[in-house]
Protein backbone atom coordinates (compact mmCIF):
# COMPACT_ATOMS: atom_id res chain seq x y z
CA UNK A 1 2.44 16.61 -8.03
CA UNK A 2 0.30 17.11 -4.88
CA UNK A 3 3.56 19.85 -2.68
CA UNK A 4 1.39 18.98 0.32
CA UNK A 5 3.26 17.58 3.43
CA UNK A 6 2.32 14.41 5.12
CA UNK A 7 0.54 15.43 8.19
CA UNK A 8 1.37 11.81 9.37
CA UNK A 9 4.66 10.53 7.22
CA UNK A 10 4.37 6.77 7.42
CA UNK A 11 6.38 4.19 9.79
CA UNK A 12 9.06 2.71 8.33
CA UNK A 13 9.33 -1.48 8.88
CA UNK A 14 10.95 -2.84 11.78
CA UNK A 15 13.44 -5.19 9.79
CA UNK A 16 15.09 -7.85 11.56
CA UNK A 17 18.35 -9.84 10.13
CA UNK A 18 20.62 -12.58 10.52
CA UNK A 19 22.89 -14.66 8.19
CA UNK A 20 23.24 -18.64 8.79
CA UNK A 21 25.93 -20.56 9.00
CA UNK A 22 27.75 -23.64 10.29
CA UNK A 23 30.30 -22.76 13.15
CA UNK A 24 32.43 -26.02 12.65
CA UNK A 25 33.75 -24.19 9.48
CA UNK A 26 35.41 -21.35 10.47
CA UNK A 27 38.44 -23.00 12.14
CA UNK A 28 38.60 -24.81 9.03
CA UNK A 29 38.84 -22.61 5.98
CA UNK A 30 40.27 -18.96 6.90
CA UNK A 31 38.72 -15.86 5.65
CA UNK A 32 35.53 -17.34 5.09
CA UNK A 33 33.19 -15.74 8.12
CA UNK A 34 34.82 -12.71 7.18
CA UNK A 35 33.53 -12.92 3.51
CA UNK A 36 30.37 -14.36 4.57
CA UNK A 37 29.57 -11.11 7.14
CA UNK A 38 30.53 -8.70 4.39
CA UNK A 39 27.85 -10.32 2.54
CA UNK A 40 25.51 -9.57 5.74
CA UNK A 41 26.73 -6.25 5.82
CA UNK A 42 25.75 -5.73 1.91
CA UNK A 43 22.06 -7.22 2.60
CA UNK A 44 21.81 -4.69 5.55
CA UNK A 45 23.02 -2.00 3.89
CA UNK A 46 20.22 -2.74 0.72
CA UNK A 47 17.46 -3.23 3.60
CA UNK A 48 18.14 0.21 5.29
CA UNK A 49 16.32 1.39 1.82
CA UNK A 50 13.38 0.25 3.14
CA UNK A 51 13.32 0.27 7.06
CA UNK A 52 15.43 0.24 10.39
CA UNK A 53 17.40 -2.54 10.54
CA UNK A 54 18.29 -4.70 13.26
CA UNK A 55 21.04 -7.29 12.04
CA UNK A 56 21.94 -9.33 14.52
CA UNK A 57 24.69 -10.70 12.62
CA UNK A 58 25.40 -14.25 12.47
CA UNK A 59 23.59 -17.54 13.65
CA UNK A 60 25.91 -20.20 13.75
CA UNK A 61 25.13 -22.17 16.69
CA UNK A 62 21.53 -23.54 18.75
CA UNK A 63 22.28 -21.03 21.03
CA UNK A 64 22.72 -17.98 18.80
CA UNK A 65 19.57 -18.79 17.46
CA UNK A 66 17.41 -18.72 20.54
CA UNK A 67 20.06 -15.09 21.30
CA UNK A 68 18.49 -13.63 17.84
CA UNK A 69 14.73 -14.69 18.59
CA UNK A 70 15.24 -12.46 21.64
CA UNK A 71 17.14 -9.82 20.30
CA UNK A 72 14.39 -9.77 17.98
CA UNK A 73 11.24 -9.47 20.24
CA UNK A 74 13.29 -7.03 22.21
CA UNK A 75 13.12 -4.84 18.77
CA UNK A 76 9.92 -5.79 17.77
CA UNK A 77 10.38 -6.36 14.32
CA UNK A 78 7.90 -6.70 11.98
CA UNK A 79 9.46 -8.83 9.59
CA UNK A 80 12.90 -11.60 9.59
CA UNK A 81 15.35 -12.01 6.85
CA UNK A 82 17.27 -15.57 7.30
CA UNK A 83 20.01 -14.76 4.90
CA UNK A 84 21.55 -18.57 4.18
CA UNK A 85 25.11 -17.74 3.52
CA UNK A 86 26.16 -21.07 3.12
CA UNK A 87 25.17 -24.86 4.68
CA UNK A 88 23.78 -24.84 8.03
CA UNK A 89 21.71 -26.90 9.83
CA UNK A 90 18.30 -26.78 10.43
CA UNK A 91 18.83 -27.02 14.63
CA UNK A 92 20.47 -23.65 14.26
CA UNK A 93 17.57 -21.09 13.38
CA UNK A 94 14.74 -22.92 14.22
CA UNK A 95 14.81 -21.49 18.05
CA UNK A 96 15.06 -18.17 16.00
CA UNK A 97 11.62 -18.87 14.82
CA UNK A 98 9.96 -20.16 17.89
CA UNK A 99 11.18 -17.29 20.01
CA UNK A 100 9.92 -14.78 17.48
CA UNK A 101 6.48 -15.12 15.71
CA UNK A 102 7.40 -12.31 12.69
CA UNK A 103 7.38 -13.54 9.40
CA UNK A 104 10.37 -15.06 8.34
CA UNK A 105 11.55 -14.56 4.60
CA UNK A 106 15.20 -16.62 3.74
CA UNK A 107 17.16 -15.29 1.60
CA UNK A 108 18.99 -17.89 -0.56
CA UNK A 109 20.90 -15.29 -2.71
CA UNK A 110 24.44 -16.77 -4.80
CA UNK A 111 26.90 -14.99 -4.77
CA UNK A 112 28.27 -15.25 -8.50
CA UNK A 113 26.21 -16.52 -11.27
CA UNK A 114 28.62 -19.31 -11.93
CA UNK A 115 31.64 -20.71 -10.29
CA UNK A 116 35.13 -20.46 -11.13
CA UNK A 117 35.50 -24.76 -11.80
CA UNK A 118 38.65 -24.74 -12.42
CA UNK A 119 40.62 -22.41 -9.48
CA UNK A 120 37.93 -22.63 -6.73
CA UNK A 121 38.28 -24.37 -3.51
CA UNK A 122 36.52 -26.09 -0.45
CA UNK A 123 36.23 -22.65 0.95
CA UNK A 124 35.30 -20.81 -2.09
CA UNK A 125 32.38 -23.57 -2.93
CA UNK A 126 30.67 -23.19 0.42
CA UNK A 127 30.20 -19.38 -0.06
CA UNK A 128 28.45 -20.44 -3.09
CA UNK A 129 26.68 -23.61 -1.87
CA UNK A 130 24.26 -20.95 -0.33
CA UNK A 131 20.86 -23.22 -1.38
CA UNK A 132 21.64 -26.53 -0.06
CA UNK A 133 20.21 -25.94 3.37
CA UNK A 134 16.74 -24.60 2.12
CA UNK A 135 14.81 -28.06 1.20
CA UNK A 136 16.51 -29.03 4.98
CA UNK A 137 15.14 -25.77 6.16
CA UNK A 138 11.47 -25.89 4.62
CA UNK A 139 10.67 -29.49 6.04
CA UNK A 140 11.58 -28.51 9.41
CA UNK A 141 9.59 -25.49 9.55
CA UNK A 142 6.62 -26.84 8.23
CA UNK A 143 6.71 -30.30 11.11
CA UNK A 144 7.43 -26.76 13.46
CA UNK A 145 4.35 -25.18 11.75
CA UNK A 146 6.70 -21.91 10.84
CA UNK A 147 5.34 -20.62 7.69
CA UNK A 148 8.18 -18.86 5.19
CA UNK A 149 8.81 -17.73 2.09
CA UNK A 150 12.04 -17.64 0.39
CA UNK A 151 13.81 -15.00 -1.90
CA UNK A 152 15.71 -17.18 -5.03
CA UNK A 153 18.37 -15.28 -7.54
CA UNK A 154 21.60 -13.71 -7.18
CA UNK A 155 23.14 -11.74 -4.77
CA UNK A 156 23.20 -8.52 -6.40
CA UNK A 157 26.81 -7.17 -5.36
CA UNK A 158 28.50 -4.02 -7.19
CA UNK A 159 31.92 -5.04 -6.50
CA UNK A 160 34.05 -8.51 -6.17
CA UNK A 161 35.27 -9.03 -2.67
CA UNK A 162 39.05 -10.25 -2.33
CA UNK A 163 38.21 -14.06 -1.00
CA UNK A 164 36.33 -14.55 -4.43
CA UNK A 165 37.91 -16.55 -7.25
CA UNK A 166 34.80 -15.35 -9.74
CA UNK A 167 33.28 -12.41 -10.95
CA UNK A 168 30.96 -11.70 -8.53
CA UNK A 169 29.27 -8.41 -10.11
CA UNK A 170 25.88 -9.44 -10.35
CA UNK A 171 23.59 -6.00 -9.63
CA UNK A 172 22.30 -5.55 -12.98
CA UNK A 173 21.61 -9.37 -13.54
CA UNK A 174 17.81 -10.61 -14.03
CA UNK A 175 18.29 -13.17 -10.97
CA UNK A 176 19.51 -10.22 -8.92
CA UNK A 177 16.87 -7.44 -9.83
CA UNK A 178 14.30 -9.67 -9.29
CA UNK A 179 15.40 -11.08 -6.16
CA UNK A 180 16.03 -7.46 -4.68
CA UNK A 181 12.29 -6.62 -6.26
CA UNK A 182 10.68 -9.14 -4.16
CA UNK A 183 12.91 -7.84 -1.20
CA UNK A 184 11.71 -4.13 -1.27
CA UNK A 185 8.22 -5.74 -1.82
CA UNK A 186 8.50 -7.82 1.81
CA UNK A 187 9.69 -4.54 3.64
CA UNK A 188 6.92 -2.13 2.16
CA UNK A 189 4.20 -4.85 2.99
CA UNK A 190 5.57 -5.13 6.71
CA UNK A 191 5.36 -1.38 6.77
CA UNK A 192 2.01 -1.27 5.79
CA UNK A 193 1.16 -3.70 8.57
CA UNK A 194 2.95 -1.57 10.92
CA UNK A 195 1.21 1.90 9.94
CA UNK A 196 -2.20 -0.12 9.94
CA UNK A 197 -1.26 -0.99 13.60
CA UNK A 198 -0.81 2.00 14.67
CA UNK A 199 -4.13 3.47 12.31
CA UNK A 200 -6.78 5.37 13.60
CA UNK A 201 -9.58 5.49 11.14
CA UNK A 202 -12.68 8.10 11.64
CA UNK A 203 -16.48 6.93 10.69
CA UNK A 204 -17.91 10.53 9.93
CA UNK A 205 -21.97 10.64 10.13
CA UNK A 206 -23.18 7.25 8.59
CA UNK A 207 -23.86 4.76 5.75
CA UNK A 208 -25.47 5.72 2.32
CA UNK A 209 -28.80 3.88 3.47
CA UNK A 210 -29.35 0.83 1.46
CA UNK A 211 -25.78 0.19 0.27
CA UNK A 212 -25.71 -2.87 2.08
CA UNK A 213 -21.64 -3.76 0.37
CA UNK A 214 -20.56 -0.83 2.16
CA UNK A 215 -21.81 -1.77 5.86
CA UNK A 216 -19.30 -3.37 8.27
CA UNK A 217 -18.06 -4.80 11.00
CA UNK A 218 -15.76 -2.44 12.89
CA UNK A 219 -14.98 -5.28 15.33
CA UNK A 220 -13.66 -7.33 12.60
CA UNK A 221 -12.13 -5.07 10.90
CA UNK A 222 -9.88 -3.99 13.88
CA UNK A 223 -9.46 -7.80 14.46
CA UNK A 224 -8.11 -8.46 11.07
CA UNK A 225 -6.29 -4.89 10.36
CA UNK A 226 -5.09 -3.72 13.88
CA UNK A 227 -6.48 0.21 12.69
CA UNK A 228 -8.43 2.19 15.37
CA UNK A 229 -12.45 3.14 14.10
CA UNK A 230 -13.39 6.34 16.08
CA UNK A 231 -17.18 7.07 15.00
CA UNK A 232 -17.65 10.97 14.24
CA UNK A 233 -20.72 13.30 14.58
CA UNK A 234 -21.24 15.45 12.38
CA UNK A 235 -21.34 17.63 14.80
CA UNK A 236 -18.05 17.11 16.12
CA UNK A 237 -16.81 18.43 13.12
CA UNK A 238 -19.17 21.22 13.49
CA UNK A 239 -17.12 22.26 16.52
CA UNK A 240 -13.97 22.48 14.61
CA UNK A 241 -15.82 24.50 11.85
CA UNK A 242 -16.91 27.67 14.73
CA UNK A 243 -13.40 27.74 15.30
CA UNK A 244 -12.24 28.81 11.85
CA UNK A 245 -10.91 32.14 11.28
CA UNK A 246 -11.42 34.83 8.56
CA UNK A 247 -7.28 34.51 7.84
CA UNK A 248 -7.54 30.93 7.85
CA UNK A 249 -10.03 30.99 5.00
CA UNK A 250 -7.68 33.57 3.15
CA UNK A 251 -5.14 31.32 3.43
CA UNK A 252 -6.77 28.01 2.58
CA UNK A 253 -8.37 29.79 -0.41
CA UNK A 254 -4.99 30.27 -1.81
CA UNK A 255 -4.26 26.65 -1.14
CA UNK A 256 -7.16 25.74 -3.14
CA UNK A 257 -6.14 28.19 -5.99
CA UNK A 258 -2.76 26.73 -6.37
CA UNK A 259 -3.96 23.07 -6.07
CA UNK A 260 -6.37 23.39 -8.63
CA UNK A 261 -8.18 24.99 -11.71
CA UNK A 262 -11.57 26.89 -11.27
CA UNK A 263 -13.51 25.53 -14.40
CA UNK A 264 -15.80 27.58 -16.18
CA UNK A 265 -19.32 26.68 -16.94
CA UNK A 266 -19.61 22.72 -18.29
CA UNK A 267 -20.04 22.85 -22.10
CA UNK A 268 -22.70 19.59 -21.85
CA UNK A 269 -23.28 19.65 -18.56
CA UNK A 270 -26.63 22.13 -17.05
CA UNK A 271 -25.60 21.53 -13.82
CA UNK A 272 -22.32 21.86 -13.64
CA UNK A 273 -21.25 25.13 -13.86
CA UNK A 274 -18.44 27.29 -12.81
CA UNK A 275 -18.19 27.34 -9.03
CA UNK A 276 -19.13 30.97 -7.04
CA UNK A 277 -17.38 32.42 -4.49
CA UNK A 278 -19.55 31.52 -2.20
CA UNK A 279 -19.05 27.73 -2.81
CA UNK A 280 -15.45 28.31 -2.81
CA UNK A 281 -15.11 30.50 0.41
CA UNK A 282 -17.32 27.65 2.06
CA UNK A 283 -15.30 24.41 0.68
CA UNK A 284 -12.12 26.64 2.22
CA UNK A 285 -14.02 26.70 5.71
CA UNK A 286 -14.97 23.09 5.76
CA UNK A 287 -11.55 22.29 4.50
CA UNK A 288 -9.72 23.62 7.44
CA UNK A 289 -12.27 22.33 9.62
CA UNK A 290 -11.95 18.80 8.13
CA UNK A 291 -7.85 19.46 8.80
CA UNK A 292 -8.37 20.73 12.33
CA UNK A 293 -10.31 17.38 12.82
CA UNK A 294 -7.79 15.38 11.69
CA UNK A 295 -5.02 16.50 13.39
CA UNK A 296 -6.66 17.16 16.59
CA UNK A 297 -8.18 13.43 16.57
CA UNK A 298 -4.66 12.01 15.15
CA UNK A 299 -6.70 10.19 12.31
CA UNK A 300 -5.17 8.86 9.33
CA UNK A 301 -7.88 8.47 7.49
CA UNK A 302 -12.12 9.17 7.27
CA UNK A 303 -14.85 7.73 5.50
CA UNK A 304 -17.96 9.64 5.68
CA UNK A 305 -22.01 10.53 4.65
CA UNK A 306 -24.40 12.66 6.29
CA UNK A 307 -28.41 11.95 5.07
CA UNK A 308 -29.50 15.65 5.75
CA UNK A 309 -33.08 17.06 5.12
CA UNK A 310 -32.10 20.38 4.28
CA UNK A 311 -30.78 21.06 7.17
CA UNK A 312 -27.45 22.76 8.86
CA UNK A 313 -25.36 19.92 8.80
CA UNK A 314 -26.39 19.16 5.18
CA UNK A 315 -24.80 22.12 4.17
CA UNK A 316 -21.65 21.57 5.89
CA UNK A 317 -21.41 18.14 4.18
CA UNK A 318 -22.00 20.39 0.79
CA UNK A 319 -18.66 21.90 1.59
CA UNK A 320 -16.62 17.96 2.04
CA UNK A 321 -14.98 17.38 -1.39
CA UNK A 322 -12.63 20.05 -2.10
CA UNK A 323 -10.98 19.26 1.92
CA UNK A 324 -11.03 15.59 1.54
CA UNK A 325 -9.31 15.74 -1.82
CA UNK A 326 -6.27 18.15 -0.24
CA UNK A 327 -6.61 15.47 2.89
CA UNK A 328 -6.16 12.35 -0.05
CA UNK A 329 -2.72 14.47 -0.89
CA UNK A 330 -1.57 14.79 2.78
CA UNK A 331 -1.93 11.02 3.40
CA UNK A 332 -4.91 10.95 4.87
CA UNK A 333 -6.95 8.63 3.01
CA UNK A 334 -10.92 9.67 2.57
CA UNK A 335 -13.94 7.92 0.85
CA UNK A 336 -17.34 8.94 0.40
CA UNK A 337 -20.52 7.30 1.06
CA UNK A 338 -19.35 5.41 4.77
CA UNK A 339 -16.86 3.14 3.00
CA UNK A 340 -14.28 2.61 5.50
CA UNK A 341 -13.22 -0.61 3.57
CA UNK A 342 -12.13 1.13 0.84
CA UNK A 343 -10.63 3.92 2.90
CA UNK A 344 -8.25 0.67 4.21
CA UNK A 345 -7.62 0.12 0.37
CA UNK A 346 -6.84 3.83 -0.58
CA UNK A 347 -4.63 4.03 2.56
CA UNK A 348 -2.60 1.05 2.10
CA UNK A 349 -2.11 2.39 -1.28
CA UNK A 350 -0.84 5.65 0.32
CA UNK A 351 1.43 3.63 2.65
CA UNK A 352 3.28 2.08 0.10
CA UNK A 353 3.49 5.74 -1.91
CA UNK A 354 1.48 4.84 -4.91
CA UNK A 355 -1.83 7.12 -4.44
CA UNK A 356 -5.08 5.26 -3.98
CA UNK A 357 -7.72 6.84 -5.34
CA UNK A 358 -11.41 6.78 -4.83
CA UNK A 359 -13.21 5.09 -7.10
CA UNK A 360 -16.13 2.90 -8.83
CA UNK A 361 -17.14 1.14 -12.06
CA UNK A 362 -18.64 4.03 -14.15
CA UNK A 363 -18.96 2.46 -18.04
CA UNK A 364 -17.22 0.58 -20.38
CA UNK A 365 -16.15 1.89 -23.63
CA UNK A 366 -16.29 -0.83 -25.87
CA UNK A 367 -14.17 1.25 -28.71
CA UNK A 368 -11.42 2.08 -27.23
CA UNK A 369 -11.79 -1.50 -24.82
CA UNK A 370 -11.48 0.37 -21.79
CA UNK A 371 -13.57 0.62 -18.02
CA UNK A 372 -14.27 3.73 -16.94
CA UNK A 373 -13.42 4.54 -13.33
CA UNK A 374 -14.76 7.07 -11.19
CA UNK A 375 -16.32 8.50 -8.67
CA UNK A 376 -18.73 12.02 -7.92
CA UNK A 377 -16.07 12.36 -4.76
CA UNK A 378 -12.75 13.25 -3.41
CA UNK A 379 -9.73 12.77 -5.32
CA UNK A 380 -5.86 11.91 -5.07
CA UNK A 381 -4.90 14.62 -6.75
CA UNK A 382 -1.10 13.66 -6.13
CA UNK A 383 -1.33 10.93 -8.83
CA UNK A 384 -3.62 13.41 -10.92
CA UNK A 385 -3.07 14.26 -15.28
CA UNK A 386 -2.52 17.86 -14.49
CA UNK A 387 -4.60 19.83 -12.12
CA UNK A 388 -7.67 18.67 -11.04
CA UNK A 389 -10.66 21.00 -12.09
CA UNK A 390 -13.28 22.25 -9.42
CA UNK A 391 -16.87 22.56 -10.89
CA UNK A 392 -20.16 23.90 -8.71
CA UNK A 393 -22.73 21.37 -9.23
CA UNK A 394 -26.34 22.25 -8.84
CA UNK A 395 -27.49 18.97 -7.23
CA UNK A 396 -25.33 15.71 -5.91
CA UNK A 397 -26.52 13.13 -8.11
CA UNK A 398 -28.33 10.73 -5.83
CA UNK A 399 -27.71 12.52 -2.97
CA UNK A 400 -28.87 15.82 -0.78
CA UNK A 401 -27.22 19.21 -1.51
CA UNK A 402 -24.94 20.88 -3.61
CA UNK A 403 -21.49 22.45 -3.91
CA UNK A 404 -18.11 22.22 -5.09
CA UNK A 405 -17.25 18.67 -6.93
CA UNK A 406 -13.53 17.29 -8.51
CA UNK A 407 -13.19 16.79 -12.62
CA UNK A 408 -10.05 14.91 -13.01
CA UNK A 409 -8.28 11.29 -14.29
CA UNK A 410 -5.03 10.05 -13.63
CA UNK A 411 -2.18 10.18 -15.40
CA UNK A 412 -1.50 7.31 -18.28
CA UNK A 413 0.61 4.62 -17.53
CA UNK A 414 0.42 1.66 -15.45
CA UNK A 415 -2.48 1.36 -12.54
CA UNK A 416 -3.37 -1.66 -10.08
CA UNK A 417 -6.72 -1.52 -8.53
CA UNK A 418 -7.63 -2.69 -5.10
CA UNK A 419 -10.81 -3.54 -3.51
CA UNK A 420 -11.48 -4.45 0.07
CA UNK A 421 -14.75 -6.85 0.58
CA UNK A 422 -15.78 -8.51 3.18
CA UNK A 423 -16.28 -12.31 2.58
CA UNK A 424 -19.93 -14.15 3.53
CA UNK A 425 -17.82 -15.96 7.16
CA UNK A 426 -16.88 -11.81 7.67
CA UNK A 427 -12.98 -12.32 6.44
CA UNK A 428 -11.44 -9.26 4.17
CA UNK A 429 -10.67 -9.67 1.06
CA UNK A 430 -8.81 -7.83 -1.59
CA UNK A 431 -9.64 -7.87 -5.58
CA UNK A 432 -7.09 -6.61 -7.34
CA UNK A 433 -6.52 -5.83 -11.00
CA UNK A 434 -3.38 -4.26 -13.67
CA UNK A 435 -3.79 -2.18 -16.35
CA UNK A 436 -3.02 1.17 -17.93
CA UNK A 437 -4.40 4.28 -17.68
CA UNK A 438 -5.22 5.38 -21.10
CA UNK A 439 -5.61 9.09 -21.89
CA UNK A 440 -8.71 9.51 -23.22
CA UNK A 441 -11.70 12.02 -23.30
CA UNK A 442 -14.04 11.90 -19.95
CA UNK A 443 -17.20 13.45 -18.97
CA UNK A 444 -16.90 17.07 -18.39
CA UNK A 445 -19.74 16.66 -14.92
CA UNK A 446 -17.72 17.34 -12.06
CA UNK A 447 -16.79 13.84 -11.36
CA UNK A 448 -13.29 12.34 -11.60
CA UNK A 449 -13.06 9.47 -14.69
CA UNK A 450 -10.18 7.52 -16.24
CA UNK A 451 -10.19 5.22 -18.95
CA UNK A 452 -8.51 2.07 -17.79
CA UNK A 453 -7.14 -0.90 -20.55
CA UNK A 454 -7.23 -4.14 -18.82
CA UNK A 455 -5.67 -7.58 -20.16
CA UNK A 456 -8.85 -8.29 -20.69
CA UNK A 457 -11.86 -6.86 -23.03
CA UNK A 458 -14.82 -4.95 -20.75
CA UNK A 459 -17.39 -7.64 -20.78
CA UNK A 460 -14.60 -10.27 -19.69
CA UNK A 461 -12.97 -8.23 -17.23
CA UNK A 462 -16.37 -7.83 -15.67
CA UNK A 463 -17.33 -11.08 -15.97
CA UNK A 464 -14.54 -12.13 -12.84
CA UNK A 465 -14.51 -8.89 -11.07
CA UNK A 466 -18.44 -9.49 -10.41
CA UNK A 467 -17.54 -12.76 -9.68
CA UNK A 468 -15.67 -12.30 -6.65
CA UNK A 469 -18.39 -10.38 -4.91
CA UNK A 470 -16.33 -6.86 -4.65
CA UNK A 471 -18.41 -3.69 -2.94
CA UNK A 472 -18.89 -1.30 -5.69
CA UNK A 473 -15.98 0.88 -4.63
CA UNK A 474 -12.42 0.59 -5.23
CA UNK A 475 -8.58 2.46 -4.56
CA UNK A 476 -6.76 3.01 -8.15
CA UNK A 477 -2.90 3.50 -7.94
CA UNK A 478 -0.30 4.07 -10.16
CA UNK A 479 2.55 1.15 -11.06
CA UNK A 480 1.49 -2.33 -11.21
CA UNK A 481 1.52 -2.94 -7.55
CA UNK A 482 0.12 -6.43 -7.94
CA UNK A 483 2.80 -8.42 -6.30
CA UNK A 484 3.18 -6.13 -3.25
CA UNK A 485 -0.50 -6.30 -2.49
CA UNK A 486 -0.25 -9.95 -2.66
CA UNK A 487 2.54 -9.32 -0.12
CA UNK A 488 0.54 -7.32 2.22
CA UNK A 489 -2.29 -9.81 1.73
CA UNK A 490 -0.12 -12.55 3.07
CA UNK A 491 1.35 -10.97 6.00
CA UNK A 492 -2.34 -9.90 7.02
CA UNK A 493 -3.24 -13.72 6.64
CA UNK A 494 -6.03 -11.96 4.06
CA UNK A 495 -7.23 -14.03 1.35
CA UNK A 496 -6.88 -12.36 -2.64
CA UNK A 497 -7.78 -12.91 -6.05
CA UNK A 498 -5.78 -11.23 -8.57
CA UNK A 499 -8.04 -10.51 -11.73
CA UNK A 500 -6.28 -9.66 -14.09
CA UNK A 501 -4.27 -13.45 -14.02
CA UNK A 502 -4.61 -15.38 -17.21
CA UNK A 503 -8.15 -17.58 -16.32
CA UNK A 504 -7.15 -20.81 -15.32
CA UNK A 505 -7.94 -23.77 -17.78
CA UNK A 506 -9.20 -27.01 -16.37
């Protein structure tokens, strides 16, 4: 719901593709190249979905597979599809692999769900006999140390081609859907790791002294992600903020108007009341500010905290939530309290168009069996239950100042939380977790809350998230994104525990 633009619309995958064969078989059996590169042609036309595409048609020969590693690095793809379109040998695509280090994902994808026994031929079977060369294919790349993973099912087609002697309609098939699931999955996650590589990530101000989860390595992190950390002063942003003008605020005021609802006075809550216009023609100030920084400094995303002693600065940090949470919508991913960890999390949620939201362990409620999540800062408003409410809050719990804060949950349905940690040997780490977002009453204090339903009751669900030493912070999405996080996880060589997996019974 956000209507914002993407100041910086995500890369697209670099998607490399070849299909495998055996060249002694085309002088034998007529027609069947042909069928097998309209097969190629159907796989690249279902990968352009996803990414540019760089088919390089097919590998039949030693020497067409050291062509395609090239053709590869010369494209710089960020991910391989081996599409097995019938036996070949193992010789043929392993130069593929050594030439080019991307990961490799074969596709061993039937045709037709079952053969015609009684009518089909030599010719027709090896279009079919599409699986034999993977257990030929896996031993060789693991003595080559060439890790893969391979996509099982169906083919997926929407129409029989002419050489086939079956019905080879298998789109809407479970073996097909699931296959082309897993697919999308592999190009999304290569995206991610693209965007990250090309990341620049701002450190605004400092840590929230004494939360020791949130303080990190920066080296590390650029060594495991490939992001960019520029550290901010506060008063850099300062500098931006003397250049705002009086028509600027005007306009950004009316930004904020549409975007959200100005509450009225909290009904339980004494100090959060309904905000003045004061706060709001201040938040609007900061807000383009905050914008001008961000496009001037090409960041994609900030984590921030200022420790002020009523000072200047404090004040402009007063001003942050309202402009970070209309940053969260333009895909520019912003956490509070220095935690550029979970900025990675809500961006790579962002990346792969699913939100990411800021957000922490609040309470459980034990009737309804749900956690609470939340957090007293910005919001991703774009995956918000209606419009997020602005409230003036008389004090920052736990912190300096005062100003405008966001009241709002996400909408019900499926969610998948992910949390970024960093392990005791300084490795990342992502926690991740399904539920649903359940629609249910939240505090009316200014902070953003939603009741989440896990597989498992409150006390057991925070029995293993504790376990895996998490920071305290977390990015919520919407859709159970569980299986492309693994994904990412993998092609980041990041370790991952998923939470919400049945616990494993000795």
């Amino acid at each position: 719901m956000s209507g914002l633009t993407k100041i910086k619309p995500p890369k697209k995958a670099r998607i490399g593709l070849y299909s495998a064969g055996l060249n002694t078989y085309w002088g034998q059996f007529e027609g069947l190249y042909d069928c097998l590169m309209g097969y190629n042609r159907f796989i690249e036309k279902r990968l352009s979905e996803w990414g540019e595409v760089f088919n390089f048609g097919m590998v039949d020969t030693e020497e067409k597979g050291r062509e395609a590693g090239e053709f590869f690095n010369k494209n710089n793809v960020d991910i391989v599809f081996s599409h097995a379109a019938t036996y070949y040998a193992s010789a043929t695509v392993l130069p593929v692999h050594q030439i080019n280090n991307a990961p490799v994902i074969i596709l061993n994808l039937q045709p037709t769900a079952e053969m015609a026994y009684d009518t089909t031929g030599t010719d027709r079977w090896l279009a079919q006999c599409v699986g034999c060369s993977i257990p030929e294919i896996s031993n060789a790349f693991n003595r080559a140390g060439i890790t893969f993973r391979a996509v099982n099912g169906l083919l997926g087609l929407t129409e029989t081609p002419d050489f086939a002697k079956a019905d080879e309609v298998t789109c809407e098939r479970p073996e097909a859907v699931r296959a082309w699931k897993q697919i999308e999955e592999w190009c999304r996650a290569a995206a991610v790791k693209r965007n990250l590589r090309w990341a620049r990530f701002g450190f605004l101000g400092g840590y929230y002294s004494g939360m020791l989860d949130m303080y990190s390595d920066f080296t590390m992190l650029q060594a495991q992600t490939g992001m960019d950390i520029e550290v901010l002063e506060m008063s850099d942003l300062d500098a931006y903020l003397k250049t705002v003008t009086d028509a600027e605020v005007r306009d950004k005021l009316k930004e904020i108007q549409d975007f959200f609802e100005i509450s009225g006075d909290s009904p339980s809550d004494p100090i959060a009341k309904k905000p003045t216009e004061e706060q709001l023609t201040w938040s609007a100030k900061v807000a383009i500010a905050q914008e001008k920084m961000v496009r001037d400094r090409d960041l994609d995303s900030v984590s921030y905290y200022y420790h002020g002693r009523n000072d200047y600065l404090e004040e402009v940090q007063s001003g942050f939530i309202v402009g970070f949470s209309l940053l969260n919508a333009q895909g520019i991913a912003c956490a509070g309290e220095g935690d550029i960890k979970t900025a990675l999390a809500m961006k790579i949620a962002d990346i792969c168009g699913t939100g990411g939201s800021f957000c922490e362990i609040v309470a459980a409620d034990f009737n309804r069996d749900t956690m609470i999540l939340g957090h007293d800062g910005p919001f991703h408003f774009a995956i918000s239950n209606g419009k997020p409410i602005l409230r003036g809050m008389g004090v920052y719990h736990g912190k300096r100042g005062s100003g405008i804060s966001v009241e709002a949950k996400v909408r019900p349905g499926a969610v998948t939380t992910l949390g970024v940690t960093q392990t005791g040997d300084g490795r990342l780490k992502f926690n991740i977790s399904e539920g649903e977002a359940i629609d249910a009453p939240i505090l009316l204090n200014g902070n953003t809350s939603t009741h989440i339903r896990f597989s498992q009751k409150p006390a057991e669900y925070m029995d293993r998230w504790f376990a895996e030493a998490p920071t305290h912070h977390l990015a919520l999405s919407v859709g159970h994104n569980a299986g492309l996080f693994k994904k990412i996880a993998e092609l980041m060589d990041l370790s991952l525990i998923h939470i919400s997996e049945p616990t494993r019974r000795s």
